[in-house]
C-alpha atoms as a PDB file:
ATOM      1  CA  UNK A   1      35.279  -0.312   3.032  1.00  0.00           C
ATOM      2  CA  UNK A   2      37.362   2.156   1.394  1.00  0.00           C
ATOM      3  CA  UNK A   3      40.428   0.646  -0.726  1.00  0.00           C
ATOM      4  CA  UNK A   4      43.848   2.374   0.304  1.00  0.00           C
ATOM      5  CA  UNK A   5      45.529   4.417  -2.094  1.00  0.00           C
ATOM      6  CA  UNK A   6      48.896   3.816  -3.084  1.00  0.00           C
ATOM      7  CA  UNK A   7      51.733   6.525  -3.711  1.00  0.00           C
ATOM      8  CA  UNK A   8      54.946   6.685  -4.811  1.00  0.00           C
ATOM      9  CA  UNK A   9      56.784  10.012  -3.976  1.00  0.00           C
ATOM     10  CA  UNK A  10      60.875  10.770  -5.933  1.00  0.00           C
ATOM     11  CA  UNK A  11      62.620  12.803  -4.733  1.00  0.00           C
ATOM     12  CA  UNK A  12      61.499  12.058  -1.368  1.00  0.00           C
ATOM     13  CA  UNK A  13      64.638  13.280   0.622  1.00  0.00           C
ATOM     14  CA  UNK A  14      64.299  16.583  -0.237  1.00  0.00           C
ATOM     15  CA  UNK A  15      62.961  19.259   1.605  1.00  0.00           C
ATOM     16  CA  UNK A  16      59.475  19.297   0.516  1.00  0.00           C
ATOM     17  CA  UNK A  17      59.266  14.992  -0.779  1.00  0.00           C
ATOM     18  CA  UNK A  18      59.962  14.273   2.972  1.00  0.00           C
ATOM     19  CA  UNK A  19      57.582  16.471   3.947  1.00  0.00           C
ATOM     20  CA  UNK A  20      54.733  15.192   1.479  1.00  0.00           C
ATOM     21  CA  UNK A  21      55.936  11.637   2.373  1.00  0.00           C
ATOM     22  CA  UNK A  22      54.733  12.452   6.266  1.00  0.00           C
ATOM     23  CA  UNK A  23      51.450  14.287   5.210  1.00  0.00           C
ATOM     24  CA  UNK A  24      50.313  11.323   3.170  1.00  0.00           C
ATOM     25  CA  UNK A  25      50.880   9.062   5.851  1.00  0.00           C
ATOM     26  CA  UNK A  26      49.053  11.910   8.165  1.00  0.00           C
ATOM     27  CA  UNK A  27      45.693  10.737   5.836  1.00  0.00           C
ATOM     28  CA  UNK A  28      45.934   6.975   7.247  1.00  0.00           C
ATOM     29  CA  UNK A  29      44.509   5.620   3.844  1.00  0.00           C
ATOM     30  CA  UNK A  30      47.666   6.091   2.140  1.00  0.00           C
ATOM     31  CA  UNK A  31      50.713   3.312   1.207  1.00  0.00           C
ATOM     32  CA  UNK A  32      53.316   5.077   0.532  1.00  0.00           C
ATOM     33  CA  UNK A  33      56.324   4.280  -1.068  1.00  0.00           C
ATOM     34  CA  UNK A  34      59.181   6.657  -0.467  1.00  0.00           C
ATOM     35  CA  UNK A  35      61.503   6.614  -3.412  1.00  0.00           C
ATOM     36  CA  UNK A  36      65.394   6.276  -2.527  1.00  0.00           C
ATOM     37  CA  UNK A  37      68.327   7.367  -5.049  1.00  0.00           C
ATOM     38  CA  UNK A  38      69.565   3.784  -6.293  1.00  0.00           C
ATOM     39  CA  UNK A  39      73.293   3.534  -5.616  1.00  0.00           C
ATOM     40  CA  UNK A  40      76.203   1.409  -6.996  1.00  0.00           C
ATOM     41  CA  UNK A  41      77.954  -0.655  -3.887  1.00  0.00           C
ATOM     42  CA  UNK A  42      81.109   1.586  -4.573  1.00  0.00           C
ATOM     43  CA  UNK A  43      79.273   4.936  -4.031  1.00  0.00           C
ATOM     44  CA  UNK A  44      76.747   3.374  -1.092  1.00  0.00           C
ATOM     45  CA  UNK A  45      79.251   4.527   1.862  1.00  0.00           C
ATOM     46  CA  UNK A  46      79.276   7.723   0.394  1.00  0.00           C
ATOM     47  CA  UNK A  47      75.138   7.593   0.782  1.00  0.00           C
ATOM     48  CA  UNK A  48      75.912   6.929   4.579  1.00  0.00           C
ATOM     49  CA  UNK A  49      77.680   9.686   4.690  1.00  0.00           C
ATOM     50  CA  UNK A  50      75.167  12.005   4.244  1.00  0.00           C
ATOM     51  CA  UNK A  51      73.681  11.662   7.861  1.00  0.00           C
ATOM     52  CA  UNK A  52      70.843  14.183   6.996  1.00  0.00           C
ATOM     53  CA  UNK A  53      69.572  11.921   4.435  1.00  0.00           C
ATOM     54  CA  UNK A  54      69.878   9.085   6.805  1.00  0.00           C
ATOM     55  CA  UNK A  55      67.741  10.634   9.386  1.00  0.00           C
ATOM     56  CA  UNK A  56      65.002  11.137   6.944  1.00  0.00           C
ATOM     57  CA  UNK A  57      64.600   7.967   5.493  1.00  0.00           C
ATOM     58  CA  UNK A  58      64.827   6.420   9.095  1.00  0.00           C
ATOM     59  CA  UNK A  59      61.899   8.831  10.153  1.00  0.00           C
ATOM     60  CA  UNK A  60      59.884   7.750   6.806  1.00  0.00           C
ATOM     61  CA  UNK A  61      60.592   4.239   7.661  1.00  0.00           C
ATOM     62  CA  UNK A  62      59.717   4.677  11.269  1.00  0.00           C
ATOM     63  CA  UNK A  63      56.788   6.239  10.362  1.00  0.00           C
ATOM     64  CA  UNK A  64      55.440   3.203   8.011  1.00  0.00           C
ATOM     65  CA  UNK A  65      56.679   4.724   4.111  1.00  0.00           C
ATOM     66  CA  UNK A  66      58.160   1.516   2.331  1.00  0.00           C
ATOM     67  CA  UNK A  67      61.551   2.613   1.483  1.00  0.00           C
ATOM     68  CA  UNK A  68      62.302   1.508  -2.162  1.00  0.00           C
ATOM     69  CA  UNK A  69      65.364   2.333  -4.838  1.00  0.00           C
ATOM     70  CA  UNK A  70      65.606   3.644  -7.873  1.00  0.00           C
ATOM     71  CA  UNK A  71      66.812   6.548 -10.618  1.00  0.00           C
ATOM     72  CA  UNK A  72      64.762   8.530 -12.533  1.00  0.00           C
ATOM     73  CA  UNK A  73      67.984   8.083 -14.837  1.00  0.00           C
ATOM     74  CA  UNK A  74      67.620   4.418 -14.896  1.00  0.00           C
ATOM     75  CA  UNK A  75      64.422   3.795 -16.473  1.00  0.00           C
ATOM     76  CA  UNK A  76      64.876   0.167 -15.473  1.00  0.00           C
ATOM     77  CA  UNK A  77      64.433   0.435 -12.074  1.00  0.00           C
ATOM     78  CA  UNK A  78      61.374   2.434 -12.699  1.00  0.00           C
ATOM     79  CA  UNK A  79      58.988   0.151 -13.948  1.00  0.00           C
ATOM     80  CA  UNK A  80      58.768  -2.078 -10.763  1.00  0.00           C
ATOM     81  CA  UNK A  81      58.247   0.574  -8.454  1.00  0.00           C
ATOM     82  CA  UNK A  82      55.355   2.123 -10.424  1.00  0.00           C
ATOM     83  CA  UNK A  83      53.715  -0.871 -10.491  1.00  0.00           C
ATOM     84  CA  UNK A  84      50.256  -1.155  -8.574  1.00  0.00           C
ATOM     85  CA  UNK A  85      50.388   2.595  -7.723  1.00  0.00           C
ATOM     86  CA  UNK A  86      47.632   4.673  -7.911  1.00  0.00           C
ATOM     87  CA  UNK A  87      49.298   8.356  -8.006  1.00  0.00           C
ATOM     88  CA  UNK A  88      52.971   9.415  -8.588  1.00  0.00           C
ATOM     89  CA  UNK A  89      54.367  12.433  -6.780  1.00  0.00           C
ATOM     90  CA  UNK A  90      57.495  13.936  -8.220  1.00  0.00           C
ATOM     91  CA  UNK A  91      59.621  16.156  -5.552  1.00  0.00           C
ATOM     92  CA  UNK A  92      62.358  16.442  -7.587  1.00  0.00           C
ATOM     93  CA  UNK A  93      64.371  19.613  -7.182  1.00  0.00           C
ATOM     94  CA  UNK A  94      66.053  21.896 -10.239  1.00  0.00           C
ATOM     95  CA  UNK A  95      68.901  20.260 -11.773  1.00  0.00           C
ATOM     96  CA  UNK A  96      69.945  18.326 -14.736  1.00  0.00           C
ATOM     97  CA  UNK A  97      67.847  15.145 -14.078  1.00  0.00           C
ATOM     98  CA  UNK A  98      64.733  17.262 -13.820  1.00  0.00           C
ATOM     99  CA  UNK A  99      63.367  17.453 -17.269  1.00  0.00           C
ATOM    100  CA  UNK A 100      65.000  13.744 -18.494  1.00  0.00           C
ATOM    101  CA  UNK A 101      64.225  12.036 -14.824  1.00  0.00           C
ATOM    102  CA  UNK A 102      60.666  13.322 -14.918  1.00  0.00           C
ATOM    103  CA  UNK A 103      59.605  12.428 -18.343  1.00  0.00           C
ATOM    104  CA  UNK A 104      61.384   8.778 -17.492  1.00  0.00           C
ATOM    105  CA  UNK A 105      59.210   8.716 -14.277  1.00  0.00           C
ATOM    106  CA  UNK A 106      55.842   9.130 -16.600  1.00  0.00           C
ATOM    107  CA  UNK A 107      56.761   7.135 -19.369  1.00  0.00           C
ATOM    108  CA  UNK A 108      57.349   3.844 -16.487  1.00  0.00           C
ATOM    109  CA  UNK A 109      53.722   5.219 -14.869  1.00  0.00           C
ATOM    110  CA  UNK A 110      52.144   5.232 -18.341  1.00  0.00           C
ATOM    111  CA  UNK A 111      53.892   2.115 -18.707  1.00  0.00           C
ATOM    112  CA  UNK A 112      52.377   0.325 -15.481  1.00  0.00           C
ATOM    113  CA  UNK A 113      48.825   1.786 -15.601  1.00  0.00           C
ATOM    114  CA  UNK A 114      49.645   4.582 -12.586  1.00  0.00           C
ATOM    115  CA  UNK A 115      46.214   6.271 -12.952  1.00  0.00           C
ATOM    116  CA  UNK A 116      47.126  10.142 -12.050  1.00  0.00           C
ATOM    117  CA  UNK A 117      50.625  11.751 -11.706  1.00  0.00           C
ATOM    118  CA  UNK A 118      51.899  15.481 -10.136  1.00  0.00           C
ATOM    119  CA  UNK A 119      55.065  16.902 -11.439  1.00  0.00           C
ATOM    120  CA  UNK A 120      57.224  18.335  -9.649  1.00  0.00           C
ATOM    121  CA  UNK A 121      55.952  22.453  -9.935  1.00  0.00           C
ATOM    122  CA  UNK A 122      55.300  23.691  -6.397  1.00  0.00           C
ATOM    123  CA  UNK A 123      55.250  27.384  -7.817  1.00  0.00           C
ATOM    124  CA  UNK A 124      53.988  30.264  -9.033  1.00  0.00           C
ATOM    125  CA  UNK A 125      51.427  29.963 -11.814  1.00  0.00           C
ATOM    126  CA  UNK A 126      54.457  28.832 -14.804  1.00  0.00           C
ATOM    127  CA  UNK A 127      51.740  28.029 -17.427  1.00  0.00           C
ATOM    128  CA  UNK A 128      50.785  31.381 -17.975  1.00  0.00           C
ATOM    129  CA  UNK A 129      54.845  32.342 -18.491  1.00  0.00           C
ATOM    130  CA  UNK A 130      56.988  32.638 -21.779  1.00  0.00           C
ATOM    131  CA  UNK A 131      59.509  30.703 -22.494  1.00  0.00           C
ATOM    132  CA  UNK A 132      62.485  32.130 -21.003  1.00  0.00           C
ATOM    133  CA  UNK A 133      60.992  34.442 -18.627  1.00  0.00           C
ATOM    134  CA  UNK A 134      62.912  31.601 -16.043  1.00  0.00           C
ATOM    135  CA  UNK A 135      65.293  29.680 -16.636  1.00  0.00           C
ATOM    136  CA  UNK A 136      63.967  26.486 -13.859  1.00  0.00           C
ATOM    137  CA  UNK A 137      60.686  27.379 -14.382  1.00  0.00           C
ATOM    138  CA  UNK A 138      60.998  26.842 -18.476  1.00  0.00           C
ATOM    139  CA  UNK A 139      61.545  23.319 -16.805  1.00  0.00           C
ATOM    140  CA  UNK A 140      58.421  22.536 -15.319  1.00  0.00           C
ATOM    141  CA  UNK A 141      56.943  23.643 -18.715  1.00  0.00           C
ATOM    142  CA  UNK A 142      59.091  21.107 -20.885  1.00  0.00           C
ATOM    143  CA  UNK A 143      57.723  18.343 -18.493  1.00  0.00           C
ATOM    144  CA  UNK A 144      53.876  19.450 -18.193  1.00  0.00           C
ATOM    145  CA  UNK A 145      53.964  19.276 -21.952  1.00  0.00           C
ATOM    146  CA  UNK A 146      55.218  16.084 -22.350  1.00  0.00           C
ATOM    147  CA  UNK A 147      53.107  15.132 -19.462  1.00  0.00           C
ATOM    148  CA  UNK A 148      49.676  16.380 -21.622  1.00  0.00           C
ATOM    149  CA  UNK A 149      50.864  14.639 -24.382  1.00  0.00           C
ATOM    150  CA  UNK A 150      51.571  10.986 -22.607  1.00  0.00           C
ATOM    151  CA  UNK A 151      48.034  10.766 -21.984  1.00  0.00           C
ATOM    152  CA  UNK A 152      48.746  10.088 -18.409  1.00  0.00           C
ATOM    153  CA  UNK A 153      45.828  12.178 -16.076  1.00  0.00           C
ATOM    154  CA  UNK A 154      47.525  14.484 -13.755  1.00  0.00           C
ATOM    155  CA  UNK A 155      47.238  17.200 -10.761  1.00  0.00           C
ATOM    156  CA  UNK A 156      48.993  20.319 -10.767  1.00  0.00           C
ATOM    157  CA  UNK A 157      50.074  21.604  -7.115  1.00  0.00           C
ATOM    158  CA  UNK A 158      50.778  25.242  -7.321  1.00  0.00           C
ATOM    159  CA  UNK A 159      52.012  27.448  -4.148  1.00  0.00           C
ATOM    160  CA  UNK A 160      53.433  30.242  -5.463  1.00  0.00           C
ATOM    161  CA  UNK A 161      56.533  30.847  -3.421  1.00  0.00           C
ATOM    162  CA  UNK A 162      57.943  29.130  -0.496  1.00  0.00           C
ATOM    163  CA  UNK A 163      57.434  31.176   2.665  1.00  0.00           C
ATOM    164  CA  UNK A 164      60.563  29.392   3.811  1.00  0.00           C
ATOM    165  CA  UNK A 165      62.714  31.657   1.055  1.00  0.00           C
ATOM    166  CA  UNK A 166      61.010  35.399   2.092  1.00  0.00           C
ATOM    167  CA  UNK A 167      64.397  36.707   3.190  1.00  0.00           C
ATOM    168  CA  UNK A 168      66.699  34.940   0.656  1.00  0.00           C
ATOM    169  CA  UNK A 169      64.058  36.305  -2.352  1.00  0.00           C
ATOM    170  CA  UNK A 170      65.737  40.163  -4.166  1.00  0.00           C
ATOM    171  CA  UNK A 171      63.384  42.157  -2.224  1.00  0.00           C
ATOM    172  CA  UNK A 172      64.917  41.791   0.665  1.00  0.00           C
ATOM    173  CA  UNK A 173      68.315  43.076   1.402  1.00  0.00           C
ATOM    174  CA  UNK A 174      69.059  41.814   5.378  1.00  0.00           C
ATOM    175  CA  UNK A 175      73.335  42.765   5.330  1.00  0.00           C
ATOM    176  CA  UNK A 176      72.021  46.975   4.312  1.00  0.00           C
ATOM    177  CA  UNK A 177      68.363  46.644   6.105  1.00  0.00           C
ATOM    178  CA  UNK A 178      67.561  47.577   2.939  1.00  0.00           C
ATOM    179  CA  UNK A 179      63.702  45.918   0.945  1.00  0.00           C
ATOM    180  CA  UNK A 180      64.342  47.020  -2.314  1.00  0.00           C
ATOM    181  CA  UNK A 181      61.665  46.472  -5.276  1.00  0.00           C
ATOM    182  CA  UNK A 182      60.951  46.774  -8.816  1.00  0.00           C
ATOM    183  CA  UNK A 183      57.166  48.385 -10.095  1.00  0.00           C
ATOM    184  CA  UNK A 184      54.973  50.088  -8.293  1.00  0.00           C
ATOM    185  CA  UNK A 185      54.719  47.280  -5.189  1.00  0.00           C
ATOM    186  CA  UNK A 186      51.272  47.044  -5.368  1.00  0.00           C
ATOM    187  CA  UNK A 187      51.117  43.529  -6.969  1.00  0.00           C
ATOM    188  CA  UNK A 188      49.943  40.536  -5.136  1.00  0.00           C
ATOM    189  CA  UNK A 189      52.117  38.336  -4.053  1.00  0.00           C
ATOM    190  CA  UNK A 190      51.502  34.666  -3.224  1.00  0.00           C
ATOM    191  CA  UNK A 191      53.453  32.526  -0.239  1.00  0.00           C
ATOM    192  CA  UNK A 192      52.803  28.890   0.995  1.00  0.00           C
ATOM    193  CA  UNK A 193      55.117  27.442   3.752  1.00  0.00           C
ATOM    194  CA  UNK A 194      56.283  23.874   2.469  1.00  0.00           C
ATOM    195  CA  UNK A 195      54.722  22.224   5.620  1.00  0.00           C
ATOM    196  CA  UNK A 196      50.753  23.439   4.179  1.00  0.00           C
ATOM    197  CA  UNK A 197      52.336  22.938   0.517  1.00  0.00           C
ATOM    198  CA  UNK A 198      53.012  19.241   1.466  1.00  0.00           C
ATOM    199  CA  UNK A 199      49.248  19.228   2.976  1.00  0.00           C
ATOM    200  CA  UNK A 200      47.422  19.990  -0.083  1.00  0.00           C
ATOM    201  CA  UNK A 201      49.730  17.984  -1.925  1.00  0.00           C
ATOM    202  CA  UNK A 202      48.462  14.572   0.644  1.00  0.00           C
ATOM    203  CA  UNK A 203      44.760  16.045  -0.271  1.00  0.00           C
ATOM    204  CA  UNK A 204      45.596  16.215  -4.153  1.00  0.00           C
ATOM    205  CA  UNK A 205      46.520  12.386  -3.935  1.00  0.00           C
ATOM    206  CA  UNK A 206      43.579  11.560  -2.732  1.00  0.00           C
ATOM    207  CA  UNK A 207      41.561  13.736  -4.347  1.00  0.00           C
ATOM    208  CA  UNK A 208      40.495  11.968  -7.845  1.00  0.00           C
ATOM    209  CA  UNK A 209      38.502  14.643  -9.181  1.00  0.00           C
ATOM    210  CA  UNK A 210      41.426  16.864  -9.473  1.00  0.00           C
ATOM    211  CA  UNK A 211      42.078  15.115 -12.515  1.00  0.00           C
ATOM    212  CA  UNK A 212      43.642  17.099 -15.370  1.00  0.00           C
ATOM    213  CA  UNK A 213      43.432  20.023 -13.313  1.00  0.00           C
ATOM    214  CA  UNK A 214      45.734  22.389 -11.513  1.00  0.00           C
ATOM    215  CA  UNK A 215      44.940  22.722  -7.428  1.00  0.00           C
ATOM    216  CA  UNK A 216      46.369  26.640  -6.910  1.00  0.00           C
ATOM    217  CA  UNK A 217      46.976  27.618  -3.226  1.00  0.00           C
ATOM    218  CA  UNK A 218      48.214  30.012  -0.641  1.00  0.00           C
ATOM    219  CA  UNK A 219      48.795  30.591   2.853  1.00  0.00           C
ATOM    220  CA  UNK A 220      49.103  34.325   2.132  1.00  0.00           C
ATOM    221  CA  UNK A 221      48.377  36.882  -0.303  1.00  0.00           C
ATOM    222  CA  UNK A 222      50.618  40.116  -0.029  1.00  0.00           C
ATOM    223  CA  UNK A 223      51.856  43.184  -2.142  1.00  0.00           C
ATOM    224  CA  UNK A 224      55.437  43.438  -1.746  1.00  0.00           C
ATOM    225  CA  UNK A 225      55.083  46.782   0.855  1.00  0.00           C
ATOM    226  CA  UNK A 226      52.591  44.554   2.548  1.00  0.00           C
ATOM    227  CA  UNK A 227      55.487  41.955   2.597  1.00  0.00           C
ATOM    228  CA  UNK A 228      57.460  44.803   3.905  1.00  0.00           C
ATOM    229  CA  UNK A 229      55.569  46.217   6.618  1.00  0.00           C
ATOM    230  CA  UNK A 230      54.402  42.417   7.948  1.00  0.00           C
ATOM    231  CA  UNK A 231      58.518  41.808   8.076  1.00  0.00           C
ATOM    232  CA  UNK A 232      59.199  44.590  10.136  1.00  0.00           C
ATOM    233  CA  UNK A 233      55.788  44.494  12.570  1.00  0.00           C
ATOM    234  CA  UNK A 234      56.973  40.570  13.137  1.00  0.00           C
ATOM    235  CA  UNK A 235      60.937  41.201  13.800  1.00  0.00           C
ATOM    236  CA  UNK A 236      61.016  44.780  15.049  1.00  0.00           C
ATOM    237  CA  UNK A 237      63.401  45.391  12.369  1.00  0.00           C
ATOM    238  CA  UNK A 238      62.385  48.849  10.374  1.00  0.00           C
ATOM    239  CA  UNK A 239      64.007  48.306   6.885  1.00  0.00           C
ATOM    240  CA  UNK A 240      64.814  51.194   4.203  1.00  0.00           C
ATOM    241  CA  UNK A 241      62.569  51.389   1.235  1.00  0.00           C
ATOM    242  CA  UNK A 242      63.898  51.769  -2.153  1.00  0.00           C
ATOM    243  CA  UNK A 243      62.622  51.585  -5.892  1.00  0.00           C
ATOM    244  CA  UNK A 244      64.607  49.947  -8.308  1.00  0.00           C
ATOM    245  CA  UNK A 245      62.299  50.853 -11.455  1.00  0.00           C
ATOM    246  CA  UNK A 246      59.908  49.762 -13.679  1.00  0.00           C
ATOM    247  CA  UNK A 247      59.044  46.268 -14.363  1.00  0.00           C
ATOM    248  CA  UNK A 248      60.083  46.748 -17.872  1.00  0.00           C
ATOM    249  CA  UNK A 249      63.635  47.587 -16.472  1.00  0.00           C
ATOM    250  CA  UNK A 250      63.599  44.909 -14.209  1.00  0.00           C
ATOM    251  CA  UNK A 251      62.967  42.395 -17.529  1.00  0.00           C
ATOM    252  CA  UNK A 252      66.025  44.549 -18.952  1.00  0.00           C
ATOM    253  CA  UNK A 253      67.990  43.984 -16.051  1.00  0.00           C
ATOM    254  CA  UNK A 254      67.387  40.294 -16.496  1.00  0.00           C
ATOM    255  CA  UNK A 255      68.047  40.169 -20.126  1.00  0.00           C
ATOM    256  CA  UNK A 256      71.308  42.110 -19.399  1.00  0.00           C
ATOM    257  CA  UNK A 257      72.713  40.057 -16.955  1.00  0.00           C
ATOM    258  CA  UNK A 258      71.884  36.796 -18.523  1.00  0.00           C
ATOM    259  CA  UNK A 259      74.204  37.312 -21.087  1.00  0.00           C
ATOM    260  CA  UNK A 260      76.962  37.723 -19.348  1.00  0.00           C
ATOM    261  CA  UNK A 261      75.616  35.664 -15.730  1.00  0.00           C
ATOM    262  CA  UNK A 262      78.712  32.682 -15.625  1.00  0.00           C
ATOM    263  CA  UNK A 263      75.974  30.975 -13.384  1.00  0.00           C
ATOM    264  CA  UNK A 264      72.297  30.835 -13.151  1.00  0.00           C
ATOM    265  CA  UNK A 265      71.985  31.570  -9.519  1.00  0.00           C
ATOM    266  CA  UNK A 266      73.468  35.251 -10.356  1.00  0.00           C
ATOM    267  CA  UNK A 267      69.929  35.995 -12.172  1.00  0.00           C
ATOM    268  CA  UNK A 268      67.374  32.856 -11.582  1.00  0.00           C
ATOM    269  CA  UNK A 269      66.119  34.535  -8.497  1.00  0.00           C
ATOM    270  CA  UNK A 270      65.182  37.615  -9.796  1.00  0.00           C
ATOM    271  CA  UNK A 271      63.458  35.798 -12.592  1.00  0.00           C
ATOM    272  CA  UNK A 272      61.299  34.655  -9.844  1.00  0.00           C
ATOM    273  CA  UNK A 273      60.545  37.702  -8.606  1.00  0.00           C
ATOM    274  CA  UNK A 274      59.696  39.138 -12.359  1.00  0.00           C
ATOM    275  CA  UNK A 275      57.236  36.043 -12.517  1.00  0.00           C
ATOM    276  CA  UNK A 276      55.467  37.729  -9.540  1.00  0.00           C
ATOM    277  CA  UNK A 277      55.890  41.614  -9.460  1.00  0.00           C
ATOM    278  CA  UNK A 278      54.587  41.635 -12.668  1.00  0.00           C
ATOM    279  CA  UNK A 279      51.901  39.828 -11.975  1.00  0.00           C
ATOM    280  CA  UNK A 280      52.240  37.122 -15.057  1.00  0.00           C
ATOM    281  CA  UNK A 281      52.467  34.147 -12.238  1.00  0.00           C
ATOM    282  CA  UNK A 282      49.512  34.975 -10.470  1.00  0.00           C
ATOM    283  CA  UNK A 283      47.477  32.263  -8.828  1.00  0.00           C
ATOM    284  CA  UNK A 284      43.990  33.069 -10.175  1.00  0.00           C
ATOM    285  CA  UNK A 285      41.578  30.223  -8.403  1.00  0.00           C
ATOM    286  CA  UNK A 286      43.247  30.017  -5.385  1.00  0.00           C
ATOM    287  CA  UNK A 287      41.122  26.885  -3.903  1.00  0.00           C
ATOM    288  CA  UNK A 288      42.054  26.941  -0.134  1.00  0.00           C
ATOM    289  CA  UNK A 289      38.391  26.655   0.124  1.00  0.00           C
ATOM    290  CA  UNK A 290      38.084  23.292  -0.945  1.00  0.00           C
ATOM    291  CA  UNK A 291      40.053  21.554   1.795  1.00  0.00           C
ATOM    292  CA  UNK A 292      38.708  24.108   5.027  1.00  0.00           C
ATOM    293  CA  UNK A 293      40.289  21.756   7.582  1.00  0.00           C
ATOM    294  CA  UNK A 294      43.450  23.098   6.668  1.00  0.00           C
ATOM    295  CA  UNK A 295      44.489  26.228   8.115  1.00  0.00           C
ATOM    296  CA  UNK A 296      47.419  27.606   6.214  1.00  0.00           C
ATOM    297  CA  UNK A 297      50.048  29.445   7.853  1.00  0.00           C
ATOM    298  CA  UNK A 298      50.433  33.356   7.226  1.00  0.00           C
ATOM    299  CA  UNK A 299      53.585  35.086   6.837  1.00  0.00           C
ATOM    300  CA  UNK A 300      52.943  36.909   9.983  1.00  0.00           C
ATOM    301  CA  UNK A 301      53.055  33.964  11.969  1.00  0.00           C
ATOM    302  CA  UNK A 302      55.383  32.637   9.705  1.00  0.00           C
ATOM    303  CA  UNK A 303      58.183  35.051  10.693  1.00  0.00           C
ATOM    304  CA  UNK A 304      56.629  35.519  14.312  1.00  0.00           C
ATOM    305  CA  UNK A 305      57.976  32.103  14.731  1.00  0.00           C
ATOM    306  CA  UNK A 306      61.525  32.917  13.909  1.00  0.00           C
ATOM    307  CA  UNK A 307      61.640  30.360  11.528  1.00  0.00           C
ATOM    308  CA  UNK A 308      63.113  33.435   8.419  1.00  0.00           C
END
């Protein structure tokens, strides 16, 4: 008889924890316990409020995640919910709990014997990046470091990009039907939806010899005029091409407006995009292979669907 895992997943209202909350249930040899932002009675109304939330954590309940509290800012409410789990899955998005929150979450699973842990990365390849080539990604960095050094055994789950953000990413410029792009747009590009991203994630969990290693997949592979040309094929829209430059003047570009950005949004996207077009993100084992059941979603049926 095989002995059920069991998983704790933060951040598990977001739009890819929820999601990895379902697929581990999906496995059937899986506890999981969905973690919930711990409240004060004053701000729990406020909580109710937020009917989106609500209908998540009803459908993880519904579904049969154990629904339990805490704050990756409260180290104190850590420790009990770590205890007797086998793997921790951090969803947590960027902002300013990310670095401190995470490093809280493995020192309480370090703490309670948690044998594996998986940051929160979901991205391109941000191990092979400099510091300061992006601004979130120099994030998952800080914490993977930390995370080495705890001792703690871990899995990596690395997607590249979000199919879900094609449109919203700098090459594409919807208002002037307009896909605009820096180099020579030749470079490989790699896309997950966060439905298959949240699959591989459920096989990671139970996947044990994925220890101390990083699982790299992709539901697509394109070079940004093969991004192009799928875009318009799928939505009958014919966009017009234009070069922006080099890659070296797209880091320029960066540099520039980082220094005088008021907010990170007005470059962090674009940092992204360097991480790709230049190729210094790249997934380089992509291992699709090793879980075939899975059939990843391509961004041609990705936008066929109307979902961009």
């Amino acid at each position: 008889m095989t002995t059920k895992l069991t998983a704790l997943v933060a951040g598990s209202t977001g739009m890819l924890g929820s999601k990895i909350v379902s697929a581990l249930l999906d496995k059937g040899n899986i506890d999981v316990r969905a973690m919930v932002r711990r409240l004060s009675p004053a701000q729990a109304s406020i909580d109710d409020s937020n009917g989106e939330n609500r209908k998540k954590i009803d459908a993880m309940k519904a579904k049969g995640a154990a629904i339990v509290e805490g704050n990756v800012m409260e180290p104190e409410t850590l420790l009990p919910l770590c205890a007797g789990v086998d793997v921790v899955v951090s969803a947590i998005g960027n902002s300013e709990v990310t670095v401190p929150g995470q490093k809280n979450l493995i020192d309480a699973a370090k703490q309670q014997g948690v044998k594996r842990f998986i940051p929160s990365d979901y991205s391109v390849d941000y191990r092979k990046l400099d510091y300061g080539d992006n601004d979130n990604l120099d994030k998952r960095k800080e914490v993977f470091e930390y995370l080495q050094q705890s001792g703690l055994e871990y899995t990596l789950v690395l997607n590249g990009v979000f199919m879900e953000f094609i449109t919203y990413m700098p090459l594409f410029d919807l208002e002037h039907q307009t896909f605009q792009y820096w180099g020579d747009g030749e470079t490989p590009l790699d896309l997950t939806t966060t439905d298959d991203t949240a699959k591989y994630v459920a096989e990671a969990v139970s996947d044990p010899s994925l220890a101390n290693m990083a699982l790299e997949v992709a539901g697509d592979t394109l070079t940004s005029k093969q991004l192009k040309a799928t875009y318009e094929g799928a939505t009958g829209s014919k966009l017009t091409e234009k070069s922006l430059g080099s890659i070296a003047e797209m880091k320029a570009w960066i540099t520039n407006k980082k220094t005088s950005a008021s907010s990170l949004e007005e470059y962090v996207y674009h940092q992204y995009m360097y991480a790709m077009v230049s190729g210094k993100g790249k997934l380089d084992r992509i291992g699709n292979a090793r879980y075939p059941h899975i059939k990843p979603m391509t961004v041609k049926q990705f936008l066929s669907k109307g979902d961009s």
